[in-house]
Protein backbone atom coordinates (compact mmCIF):
# COMPACT_ATOMS: atom_id res chain seq x y z
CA UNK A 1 31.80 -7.42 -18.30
CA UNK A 2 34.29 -4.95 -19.67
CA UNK A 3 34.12 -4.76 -23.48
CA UNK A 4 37.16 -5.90 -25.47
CA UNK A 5 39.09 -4.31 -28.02
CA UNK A 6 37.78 -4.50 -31.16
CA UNK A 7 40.57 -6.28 -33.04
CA UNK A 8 40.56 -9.16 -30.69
CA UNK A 9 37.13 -10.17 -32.02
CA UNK A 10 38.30 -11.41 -36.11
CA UNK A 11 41.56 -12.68 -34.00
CA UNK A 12 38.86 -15.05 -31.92
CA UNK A 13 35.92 -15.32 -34.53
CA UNK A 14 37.80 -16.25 -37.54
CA UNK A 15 39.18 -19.92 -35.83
CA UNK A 16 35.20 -20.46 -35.48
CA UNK A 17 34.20 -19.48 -38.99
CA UNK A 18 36.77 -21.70 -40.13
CA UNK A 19 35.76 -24.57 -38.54
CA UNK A 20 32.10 -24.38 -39.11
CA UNK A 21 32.97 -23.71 -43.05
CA UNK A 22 35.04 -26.47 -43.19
CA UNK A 23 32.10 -28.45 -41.69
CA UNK A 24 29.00 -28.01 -43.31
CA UNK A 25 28.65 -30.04 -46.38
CA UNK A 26 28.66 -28.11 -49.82
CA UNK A 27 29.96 -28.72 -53.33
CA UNK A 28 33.15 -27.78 -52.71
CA UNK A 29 33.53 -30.34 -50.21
CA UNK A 30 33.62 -33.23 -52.50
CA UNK A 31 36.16 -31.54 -55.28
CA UNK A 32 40.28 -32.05 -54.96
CA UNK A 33 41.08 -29.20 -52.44
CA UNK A 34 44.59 -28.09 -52.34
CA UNK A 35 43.91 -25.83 -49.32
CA UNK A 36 47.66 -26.23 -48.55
CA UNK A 37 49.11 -24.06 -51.48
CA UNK A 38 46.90 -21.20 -50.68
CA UNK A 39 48.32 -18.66 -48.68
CA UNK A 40 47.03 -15.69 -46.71
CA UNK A 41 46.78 -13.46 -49.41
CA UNK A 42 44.10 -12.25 -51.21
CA UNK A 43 42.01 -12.09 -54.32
CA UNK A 44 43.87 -12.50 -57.15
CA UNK A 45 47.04 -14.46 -56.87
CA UNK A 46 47.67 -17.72 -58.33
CA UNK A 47 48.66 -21.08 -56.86
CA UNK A 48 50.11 -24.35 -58.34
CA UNK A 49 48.64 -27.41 -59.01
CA UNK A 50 51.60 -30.06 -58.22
CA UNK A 51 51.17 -32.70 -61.59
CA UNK A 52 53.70 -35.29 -61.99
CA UNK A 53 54.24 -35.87 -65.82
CA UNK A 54 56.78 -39.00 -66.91
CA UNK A 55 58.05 -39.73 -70.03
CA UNK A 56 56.02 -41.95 -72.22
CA UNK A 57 57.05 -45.90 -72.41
CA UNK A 58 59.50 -47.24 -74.54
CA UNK A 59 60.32 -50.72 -75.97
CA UNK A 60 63.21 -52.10 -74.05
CA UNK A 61 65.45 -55.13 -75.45
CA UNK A 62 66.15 -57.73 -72.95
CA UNK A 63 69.43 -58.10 -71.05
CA UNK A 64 70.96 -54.30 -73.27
CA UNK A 65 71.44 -51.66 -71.16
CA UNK A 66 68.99 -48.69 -71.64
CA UNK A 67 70.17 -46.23 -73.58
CA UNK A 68 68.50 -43.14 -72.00
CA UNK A 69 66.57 -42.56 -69.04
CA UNK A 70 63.35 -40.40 -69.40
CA UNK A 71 63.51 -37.47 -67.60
CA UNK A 72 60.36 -36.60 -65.21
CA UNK A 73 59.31 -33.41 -64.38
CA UNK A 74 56.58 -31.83 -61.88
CA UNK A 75 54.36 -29.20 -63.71
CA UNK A 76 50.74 -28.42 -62.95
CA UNK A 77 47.65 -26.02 -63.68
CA UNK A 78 47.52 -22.77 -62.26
CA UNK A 79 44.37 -22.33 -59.79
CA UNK A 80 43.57 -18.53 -59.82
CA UNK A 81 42.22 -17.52 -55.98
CA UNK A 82 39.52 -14.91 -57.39
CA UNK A 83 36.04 -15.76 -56.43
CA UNK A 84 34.59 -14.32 -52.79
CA UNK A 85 31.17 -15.21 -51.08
CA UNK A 86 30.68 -12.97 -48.07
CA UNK A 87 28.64 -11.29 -45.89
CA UNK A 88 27.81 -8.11 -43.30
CA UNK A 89 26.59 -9.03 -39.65
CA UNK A 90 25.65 -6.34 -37.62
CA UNK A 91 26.40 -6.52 -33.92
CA UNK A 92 26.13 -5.01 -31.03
CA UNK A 93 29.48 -4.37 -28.92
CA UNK A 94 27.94 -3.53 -25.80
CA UNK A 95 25.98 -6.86 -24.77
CA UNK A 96 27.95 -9.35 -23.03
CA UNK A 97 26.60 -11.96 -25.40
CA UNK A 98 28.86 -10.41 -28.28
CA UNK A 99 31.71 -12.42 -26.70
CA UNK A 100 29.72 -15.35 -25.20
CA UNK A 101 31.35 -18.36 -26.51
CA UNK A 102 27.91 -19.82 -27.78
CA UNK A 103 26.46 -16.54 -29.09
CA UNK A 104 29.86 -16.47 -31.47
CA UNK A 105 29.90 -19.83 -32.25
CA UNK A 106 25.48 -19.39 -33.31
CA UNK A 107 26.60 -16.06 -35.53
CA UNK A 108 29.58 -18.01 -37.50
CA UNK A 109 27.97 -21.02 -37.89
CA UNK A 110 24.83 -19.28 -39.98
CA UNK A 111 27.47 -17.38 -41.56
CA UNK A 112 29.30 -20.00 -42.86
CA UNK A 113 26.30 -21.83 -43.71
CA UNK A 114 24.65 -18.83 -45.54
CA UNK A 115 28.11 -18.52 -47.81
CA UNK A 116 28.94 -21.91 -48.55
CA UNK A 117 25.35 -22.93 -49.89
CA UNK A 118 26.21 -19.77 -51.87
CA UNK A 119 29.11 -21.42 -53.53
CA UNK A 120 26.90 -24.35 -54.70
CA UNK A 121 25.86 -21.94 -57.73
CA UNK A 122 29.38 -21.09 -58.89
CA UNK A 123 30.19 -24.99 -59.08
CA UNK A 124 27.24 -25.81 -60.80
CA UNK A 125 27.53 -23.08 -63.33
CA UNK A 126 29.82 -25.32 -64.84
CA UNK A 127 26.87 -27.27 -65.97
CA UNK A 128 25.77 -24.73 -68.46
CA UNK A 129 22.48 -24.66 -70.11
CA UNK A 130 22.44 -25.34 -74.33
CA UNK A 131 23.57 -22.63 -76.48
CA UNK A 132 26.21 -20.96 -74.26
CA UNK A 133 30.07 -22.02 -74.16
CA UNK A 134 30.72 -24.39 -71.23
CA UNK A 135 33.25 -26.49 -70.34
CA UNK A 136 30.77 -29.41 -69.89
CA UNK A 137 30.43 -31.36 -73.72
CA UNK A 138 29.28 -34.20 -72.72
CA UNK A 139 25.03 -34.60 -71.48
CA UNK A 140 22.89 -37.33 -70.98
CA UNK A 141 19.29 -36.81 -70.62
CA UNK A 142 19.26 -34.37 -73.59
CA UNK A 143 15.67 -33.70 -74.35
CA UNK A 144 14.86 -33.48 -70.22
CA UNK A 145 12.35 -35.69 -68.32
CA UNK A 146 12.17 -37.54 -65.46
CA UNK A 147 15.55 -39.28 -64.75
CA UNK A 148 15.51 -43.16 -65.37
CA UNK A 149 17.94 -45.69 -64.53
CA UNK A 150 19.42 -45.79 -68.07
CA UNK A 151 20.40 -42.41 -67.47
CA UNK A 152 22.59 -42.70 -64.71
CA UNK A 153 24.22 -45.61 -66.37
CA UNK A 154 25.13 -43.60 -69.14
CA UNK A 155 26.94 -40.84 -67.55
CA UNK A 156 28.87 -43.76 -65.68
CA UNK A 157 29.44 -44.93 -68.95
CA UNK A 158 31.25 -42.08 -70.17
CA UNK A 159 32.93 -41.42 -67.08
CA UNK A 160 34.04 -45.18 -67.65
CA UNK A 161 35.60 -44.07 -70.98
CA UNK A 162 37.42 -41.47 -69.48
CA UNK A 163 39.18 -43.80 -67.29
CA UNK A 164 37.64 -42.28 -64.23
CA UNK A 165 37.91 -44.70 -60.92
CA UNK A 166 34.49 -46.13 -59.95
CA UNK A 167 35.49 -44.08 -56.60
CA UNK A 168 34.64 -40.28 -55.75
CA UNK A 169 31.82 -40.10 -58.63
CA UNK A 170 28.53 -37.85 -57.71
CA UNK A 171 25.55 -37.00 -58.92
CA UNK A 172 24.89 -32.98 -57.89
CA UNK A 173 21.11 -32.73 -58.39
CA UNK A 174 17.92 -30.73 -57.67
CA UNK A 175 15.25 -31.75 -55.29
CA UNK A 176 12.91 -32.66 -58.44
CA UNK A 177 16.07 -34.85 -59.56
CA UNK A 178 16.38 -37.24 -56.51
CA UNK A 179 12.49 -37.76 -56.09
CA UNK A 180 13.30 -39.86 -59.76
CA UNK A 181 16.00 -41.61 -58.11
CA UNK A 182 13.60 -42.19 -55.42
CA UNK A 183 11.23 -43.24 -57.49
CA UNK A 184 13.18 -46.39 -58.74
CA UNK A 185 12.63 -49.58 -57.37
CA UNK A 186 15.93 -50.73 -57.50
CA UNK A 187 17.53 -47.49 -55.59
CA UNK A 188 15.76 -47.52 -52.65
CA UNK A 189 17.32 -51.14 -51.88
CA UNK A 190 20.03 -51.07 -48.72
CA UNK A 191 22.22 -53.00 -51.35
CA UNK A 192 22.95 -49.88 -52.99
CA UNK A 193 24.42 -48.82 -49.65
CA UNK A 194 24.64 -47.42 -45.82
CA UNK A 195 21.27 -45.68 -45.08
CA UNK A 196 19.89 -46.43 -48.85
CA UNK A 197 16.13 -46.96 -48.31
CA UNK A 198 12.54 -44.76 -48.87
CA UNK A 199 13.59 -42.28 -47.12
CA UNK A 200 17.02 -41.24 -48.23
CA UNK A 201 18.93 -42.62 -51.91
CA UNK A 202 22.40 -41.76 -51.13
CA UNK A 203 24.08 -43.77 -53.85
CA UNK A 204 23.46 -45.14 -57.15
CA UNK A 205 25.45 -46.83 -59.65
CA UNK A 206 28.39 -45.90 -57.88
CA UNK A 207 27.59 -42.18 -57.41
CA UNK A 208 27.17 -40.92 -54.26
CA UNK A 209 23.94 -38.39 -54.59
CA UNK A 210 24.02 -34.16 -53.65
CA UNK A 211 20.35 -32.90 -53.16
CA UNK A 212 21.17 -29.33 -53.61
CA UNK A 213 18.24 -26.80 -53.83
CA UNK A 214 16.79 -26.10 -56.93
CA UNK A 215 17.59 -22.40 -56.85
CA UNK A 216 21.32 -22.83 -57.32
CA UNK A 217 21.03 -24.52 -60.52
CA UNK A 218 21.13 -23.17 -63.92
CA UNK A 219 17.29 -23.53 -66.25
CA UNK A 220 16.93 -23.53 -69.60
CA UNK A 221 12.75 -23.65 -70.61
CA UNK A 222 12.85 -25.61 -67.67
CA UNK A 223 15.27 -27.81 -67.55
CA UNK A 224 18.02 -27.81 -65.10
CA UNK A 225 21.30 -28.57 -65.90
CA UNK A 226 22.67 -31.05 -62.98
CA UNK A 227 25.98 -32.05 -63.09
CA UNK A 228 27.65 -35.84 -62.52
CA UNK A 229 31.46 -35.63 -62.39
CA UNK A 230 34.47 -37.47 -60.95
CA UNK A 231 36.06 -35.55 -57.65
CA UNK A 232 39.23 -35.01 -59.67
CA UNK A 233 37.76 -33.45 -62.07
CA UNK A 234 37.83 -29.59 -60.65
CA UNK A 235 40.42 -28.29 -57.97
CA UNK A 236 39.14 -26.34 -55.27
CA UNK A 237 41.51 -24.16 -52.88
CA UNK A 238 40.15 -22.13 -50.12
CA UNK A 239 42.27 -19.22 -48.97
CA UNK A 240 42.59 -17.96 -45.49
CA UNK A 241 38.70 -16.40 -44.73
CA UNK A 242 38.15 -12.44 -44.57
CA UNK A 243 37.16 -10.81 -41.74
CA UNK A 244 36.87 -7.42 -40.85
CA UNK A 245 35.01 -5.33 -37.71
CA UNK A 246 34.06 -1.81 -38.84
CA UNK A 247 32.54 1.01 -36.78
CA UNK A 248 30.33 2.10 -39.64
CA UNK A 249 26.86 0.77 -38.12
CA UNK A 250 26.27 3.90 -35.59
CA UNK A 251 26.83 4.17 -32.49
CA UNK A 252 27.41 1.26 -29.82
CA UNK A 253 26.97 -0.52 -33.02
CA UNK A 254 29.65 -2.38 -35.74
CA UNK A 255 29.54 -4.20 -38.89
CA UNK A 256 31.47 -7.74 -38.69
CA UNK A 257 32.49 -8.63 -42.57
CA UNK A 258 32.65 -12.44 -43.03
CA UNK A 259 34.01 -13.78 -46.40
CA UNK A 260 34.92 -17.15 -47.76
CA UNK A 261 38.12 -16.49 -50.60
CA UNK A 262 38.34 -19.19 -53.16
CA UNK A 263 38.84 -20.47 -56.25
CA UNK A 264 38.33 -23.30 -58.86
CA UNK A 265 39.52 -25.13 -61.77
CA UNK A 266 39.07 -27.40 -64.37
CA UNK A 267 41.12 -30.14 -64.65
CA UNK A 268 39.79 -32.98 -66.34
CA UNK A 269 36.45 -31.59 -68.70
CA UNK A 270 36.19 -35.60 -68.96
CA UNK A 271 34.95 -35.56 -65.92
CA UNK A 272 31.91 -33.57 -66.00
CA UNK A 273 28.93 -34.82 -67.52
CA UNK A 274 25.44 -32.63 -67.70
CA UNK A 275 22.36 -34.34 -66.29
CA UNK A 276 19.48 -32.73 -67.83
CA UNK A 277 16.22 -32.72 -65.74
């Protein structure tokens, strides 16, 4: 098989990379995305966050004509496209394989994989540990501990004085986290949901539960700082991904450069409530 020219790989690979990203279940996922204001440029530039703002109520007299209408206007917050999570893959151009549907769809799936568990830490870091600035004020759980069901009813709580919907809430929690959950009697009843039993607690008290890796999350004299928060809460847009085949690997050899371009904002701090664990 005659070997292709290198710029048609990216052109072929980056389709692939873009849906296995977009598949593989991450933080991100479950945040407002407003993929379609980023463009294809890079790090750096800034998009808009479309916020329709109307004028506050009035008191209107029955059967008068109103005197003046409010006038509504569409601003937003400004999302700043400036974080990247990438990678180097080197491959080998002269093997057949390094154009084999399968053996491209293998190499961008663990790609993807290997950078979007890497954004996990970035959205968590939002969940700062005591005694540094963070956008996160409010905590339940303070002192640490294992998680009890009074807990998790008191970041709904607060989310519940917010004026959060009961809809699109999460937990984002480590390993050591969901084994408390587990360890409830009432959570591992199928009431609480699809799929709720022993095995697996997907959902409780109206959050829907992340088991992310205990490495991503932030420690402070042990305790990690999980995070509960309403999907509205951040915005999340992905640019178009990076990819880039250079020669620099020796020869017969090149180095594929795979890179996810994002950023994220805070939108409602409200939102965001620290479990402590």
């Amino acid at each position: 098989m005659a070997t292709l020219p290198a710029i048609f790989r990216p052109s072929v690979w980056v389709d692939t990379f873009k849906d296995y990203f977009g598949q593989i279940p991450a933080i991100i996922d479950f945040l407002d995305r407003y993929d379609q204001f980023a463009t294809q440029q890079g790090r750096g530039y800034t998009i808009q966050i479309p916020n329709l703002t109307v004028s506050a109520p009035g008191a209107v007299t029955p059967g008068s004509m109103i005197a003046s209408l409010g006038s509504v206007t569409d601003a937003g917050n400004t999302l700043t496209i400036d974080k990247f999570r990438g990678l180097s893959l080197v491959v080998d151009p002269t093997h057949e394989r390094f154009n084999h549907p399968d053996w491209r769809n293998a190499l961008m799936r663990d790609a993807a994989r290997v950078i979007k568990n890497d954004t996990n830490d970035i959205v968590l870091a939002l969940a700062e540990t005591e005694g540094t600035e963070s956008v996160v004020t409010q905590k339940v759980n303070a002192a640490g501990g294992a998680l009890t069901d009074a807990d998790i009813l008191e970041a709904a709580q607060k989310l519940d004085d917010a004026e959060f919907p009961e809809e699109d809430r999460y937990l984002a929690l480590p390993p050591v986290a969901v084994n408390d959950l587990a360890g409830i009697t009432e959570y591992i009843s199928k009431d609480f949901g699809d799929g709720q039993s022993q095995h697996r607690v997907a959902m409780v008290r109206g959050f829907q539960v992340i088991k992310v890796p205990a490495s991503y999350f932030n420690v402070d004299t042990g305790v990690y700082s999980g995070l509960a928060f309403h999907k509205s809460a951040i915005a999340v847009a992905v640019s178009t991904p990076h990819m880039k085949l250079s020669p620099d690997a020796g020869e017969y050899r090149d180095i594929l450069e795979v890179g996810a371009i994002w950023g994220q904002k805070i939108c409602k701090a409200t939102g965001l409530v620290r479990v402590n664990r």
